[in-house]
C-alpha atoms as a PDB file:
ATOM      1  CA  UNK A   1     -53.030 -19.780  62.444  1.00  0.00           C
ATOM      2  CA  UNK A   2     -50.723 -16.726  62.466  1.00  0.00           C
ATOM      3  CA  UNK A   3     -48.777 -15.764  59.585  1.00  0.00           C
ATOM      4  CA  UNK A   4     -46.077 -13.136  59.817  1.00  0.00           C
ATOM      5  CA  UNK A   5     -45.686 -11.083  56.334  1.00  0.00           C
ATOM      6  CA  UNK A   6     -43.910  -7.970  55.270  1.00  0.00           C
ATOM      7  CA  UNK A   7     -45.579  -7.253  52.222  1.00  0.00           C
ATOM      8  CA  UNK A   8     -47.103  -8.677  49.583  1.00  0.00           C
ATOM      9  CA  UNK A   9     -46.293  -9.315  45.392  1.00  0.00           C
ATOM     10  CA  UNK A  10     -49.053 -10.490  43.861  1.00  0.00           C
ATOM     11  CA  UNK A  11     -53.278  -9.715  44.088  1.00  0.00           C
ATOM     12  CA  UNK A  12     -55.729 -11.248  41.520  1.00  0.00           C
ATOM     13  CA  UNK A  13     -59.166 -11.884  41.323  1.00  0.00           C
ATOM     14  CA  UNK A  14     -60.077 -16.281  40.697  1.00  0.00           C
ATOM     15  CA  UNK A  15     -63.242 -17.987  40.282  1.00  0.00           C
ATOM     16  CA  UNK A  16     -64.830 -15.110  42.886  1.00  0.00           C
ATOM     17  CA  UNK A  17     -61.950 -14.677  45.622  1.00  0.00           C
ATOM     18  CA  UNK A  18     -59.337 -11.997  46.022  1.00  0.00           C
ATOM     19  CA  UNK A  19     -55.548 -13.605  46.445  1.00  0.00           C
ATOM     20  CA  UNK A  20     -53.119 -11.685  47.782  1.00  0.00           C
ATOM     21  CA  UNK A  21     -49.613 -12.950  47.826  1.00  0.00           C
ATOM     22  CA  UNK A  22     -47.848 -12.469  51.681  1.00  0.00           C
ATOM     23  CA  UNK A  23     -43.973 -12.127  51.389  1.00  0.00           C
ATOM     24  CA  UNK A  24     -41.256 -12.475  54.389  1.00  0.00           C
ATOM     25  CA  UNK A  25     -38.032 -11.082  54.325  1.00  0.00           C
ATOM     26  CA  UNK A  26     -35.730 -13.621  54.402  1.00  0.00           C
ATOM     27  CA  UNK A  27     -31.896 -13.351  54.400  1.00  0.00           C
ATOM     28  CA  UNK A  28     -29.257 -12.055  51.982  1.00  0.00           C
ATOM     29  CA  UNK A  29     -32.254  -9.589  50.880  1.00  0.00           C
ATOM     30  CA  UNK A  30     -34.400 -12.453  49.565  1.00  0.00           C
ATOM     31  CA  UNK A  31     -38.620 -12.564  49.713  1.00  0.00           C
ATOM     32  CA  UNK A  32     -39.991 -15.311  50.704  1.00  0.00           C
ATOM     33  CA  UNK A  33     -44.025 -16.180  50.145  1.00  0.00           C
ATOM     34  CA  UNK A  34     -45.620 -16.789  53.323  1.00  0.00           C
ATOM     35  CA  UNK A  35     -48.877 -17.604  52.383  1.00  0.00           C
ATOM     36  CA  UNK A  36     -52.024 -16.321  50.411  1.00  0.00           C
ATOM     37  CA  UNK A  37     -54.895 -14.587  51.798  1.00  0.00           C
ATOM     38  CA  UNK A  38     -58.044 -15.139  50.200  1.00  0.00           C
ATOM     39  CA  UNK A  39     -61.348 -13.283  50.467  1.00  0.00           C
ATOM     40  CA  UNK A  40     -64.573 -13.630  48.752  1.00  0.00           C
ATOM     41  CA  UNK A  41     -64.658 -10.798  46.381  1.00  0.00           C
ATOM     42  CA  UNK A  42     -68.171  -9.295  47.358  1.00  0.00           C
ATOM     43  CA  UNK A  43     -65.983  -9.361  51.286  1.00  0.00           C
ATOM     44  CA  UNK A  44     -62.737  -7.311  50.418  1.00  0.00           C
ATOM     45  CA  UNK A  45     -63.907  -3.623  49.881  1.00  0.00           C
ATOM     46  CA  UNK A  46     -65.432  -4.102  54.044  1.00  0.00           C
ATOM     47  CA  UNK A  47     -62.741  -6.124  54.607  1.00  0.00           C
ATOM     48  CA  UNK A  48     -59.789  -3.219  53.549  1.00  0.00           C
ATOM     49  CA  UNK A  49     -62.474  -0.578  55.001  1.00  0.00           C
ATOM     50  CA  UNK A  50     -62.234  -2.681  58.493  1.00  0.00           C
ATOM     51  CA  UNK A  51     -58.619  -3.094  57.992  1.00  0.00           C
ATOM     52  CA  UNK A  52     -58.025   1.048  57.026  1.00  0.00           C
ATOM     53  CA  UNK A  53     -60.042   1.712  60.468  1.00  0.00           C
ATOM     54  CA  UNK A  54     -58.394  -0.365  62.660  1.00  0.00           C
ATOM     55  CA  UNK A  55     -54.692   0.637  61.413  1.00  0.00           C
ATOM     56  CA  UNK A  56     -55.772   4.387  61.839  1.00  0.00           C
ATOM     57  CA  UNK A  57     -57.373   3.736  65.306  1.00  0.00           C
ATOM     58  CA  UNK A  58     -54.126   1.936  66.386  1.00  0.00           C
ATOM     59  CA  UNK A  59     -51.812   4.664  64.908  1.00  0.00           C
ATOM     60  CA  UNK A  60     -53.838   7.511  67.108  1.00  0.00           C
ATOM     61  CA  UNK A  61     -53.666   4.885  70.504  1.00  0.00           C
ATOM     62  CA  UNK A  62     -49.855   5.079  69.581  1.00  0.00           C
ATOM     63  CA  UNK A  63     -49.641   8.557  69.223  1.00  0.00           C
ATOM     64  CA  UNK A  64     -51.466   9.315  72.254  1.00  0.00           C
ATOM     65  CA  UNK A  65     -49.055   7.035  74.565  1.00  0.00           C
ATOM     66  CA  UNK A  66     -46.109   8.829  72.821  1.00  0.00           C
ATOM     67  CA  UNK A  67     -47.506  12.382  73.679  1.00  0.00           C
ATOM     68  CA  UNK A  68     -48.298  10.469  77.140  1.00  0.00           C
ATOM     69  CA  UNK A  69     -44.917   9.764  77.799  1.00  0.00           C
ATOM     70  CA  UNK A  70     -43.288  12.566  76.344  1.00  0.00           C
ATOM     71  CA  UNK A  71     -45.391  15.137  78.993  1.00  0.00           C
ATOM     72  CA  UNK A  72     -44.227  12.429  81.754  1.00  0.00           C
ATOM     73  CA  UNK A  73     -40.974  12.612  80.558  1.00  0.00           C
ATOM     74  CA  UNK A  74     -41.539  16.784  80.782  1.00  0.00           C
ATOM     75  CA  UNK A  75     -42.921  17.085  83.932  1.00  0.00           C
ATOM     76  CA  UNK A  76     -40.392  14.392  85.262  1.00  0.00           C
ATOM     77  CA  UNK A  77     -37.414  16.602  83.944  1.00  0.00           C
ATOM     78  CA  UNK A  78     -39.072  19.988  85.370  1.00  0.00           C
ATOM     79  CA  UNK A  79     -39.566  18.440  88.672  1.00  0.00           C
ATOM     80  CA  UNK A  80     -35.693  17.510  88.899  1.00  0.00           C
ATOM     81  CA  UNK A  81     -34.731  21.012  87.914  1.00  0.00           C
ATOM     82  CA  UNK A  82     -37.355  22.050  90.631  1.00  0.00           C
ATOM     83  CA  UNK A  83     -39.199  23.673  88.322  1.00  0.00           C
ATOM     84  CA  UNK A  84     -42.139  21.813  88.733  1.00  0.00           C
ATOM     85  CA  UNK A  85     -45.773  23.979  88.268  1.00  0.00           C
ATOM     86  CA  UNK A  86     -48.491  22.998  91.139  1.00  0.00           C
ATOM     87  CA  UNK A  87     -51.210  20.921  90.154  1.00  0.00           C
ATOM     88  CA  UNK A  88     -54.802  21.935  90.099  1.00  0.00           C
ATOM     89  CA  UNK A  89     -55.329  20.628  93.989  1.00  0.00           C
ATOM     90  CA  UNK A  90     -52.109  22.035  95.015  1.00  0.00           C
ATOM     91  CA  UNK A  91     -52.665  24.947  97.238  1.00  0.00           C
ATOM     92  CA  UNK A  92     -49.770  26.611  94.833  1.00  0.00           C
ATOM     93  CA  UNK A  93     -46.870  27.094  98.020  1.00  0.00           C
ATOM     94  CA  UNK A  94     -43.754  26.017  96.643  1.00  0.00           C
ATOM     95  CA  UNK A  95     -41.742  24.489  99.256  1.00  0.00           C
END
């Protein structure tokens, strides 16, 4: 099952789970609940840990293709202007 949530109103603690409240934007500026996630309490400290680790990993994967294309997008624009710099097996003529 795949639920698709914006945020979140609402977290309490019953009979040993965590509930957390999932919102959706809806229109005219409205929330709408989407669901509620529930976690055995002794789970949700490993389970926002996990959560916390994986978001950060993801944000540096995303920042590396950015720099990625960003020095392709460089080298791409100083090759046009034919000021392109020989690699490291390039023998360093410029033709």
């Amino acid at each position: 099952m795949h639920i698709f949530a914006d945020g979140l109103t609402k977290v309490s603690l019953s009979n040993n789970n965590l509930r957390i409240t999932l919102i959706q934007n809806g229109p005219d500026n409205t929330q709408l609940e989407a669901g509620t996630l529930v976690i055995p309490a002794n789970m949700a400290a490993n389970f926002a840990n996990a959560l916390g680790n994986s978001l950060k990993q993801l944000d540096e994967q995303a920042k590396a293709q950015r720099e990625a294309r960003a020095d392709a997008k460089a080298e791409a624009e100083r090759e046009a202007s034919g000021l392109a710099t020989p690699s490291d097996d390039d023998t360093g003529t410029v033709q």
